[in-house]
Protein backbone atom coordinates (compact mmCIF):
# COMPACT_ATOMS: atom_id res chain seq x y z
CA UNK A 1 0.00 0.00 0.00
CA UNK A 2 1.22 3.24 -0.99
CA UNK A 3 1.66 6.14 2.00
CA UNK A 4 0.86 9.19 0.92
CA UNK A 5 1.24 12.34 2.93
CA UNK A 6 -2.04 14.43 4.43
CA UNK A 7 -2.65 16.51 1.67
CA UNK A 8 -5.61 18.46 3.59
CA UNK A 9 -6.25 19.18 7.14
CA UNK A 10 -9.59 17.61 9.70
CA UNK A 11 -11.50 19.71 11.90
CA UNK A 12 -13.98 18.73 14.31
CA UNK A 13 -15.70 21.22 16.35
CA UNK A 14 -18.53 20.83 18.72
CA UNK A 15 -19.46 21.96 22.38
CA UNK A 16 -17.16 24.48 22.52
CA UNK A 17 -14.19 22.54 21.64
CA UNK A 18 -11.74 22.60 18.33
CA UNK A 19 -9.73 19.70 17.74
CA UNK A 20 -7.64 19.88 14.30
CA UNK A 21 -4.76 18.04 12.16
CA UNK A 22 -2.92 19.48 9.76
CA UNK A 23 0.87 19.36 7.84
CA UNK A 24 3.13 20.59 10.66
CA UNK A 25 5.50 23.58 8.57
CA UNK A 26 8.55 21.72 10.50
CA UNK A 27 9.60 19.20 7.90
CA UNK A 28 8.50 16.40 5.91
CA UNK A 29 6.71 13.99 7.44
CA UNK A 30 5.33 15.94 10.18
CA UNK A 31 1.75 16.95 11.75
CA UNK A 32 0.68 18.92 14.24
CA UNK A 33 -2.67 18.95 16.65
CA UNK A 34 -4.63 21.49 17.94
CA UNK A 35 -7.40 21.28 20.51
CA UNK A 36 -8.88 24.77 21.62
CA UNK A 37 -11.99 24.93 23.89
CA UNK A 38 -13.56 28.20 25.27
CA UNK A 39 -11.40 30.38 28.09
CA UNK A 40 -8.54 27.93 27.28
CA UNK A 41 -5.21 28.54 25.77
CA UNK A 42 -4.63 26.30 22.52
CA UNK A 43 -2.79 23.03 23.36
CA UNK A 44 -0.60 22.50 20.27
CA UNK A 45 1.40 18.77 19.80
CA UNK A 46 4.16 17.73 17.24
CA UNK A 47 3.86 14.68 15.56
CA UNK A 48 6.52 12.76 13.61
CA UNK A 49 4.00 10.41 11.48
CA UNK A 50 0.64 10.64 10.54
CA UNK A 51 -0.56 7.89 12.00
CA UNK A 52 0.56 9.17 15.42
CA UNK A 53 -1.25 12.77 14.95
CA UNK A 54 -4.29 10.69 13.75
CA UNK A 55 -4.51 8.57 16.88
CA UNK A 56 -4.01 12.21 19.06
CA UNK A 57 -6.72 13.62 17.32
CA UNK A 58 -8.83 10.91 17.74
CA UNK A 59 -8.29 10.76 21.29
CA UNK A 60 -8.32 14.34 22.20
CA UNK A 61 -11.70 14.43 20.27
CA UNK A 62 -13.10 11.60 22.46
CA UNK A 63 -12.12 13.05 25.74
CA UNK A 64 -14.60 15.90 25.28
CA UNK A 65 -17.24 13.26 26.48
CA UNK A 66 -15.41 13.09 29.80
């Protein structure tokens, strides 16, 4: 299977809460993720592969139902 790199960015946003992934400006190969929520500063995280920034995002969006 070819890898190809995240040509686009994902937002989800609900409840007051951002979470994003996008290509990090760093380098090749790397992502960055983003979770804002209301009268919070912005949490940003580095990422060296996609599928590590994918699993963040996926968690950080799931821990909004906590």
């Amino acid at each position: 299977m070819a890898k190809r790199a995240l040509a686009f960015g994902a937002r989800f946003k609900g409840n007051g809460r951002t979470v994003k992934v996008q290509k990090d400006g760093r380098g090749k190969g790397s992502y960055e993720v983003e979770v804002s929520r209301k009268g919070r500063s912005t949490e940003r995280r580095q990422h060296d592969d996609l599928g590590g920034a994918l699993k963040d995002f996926a968690s950080s969006w799931r821990s909004r139902l906590h």
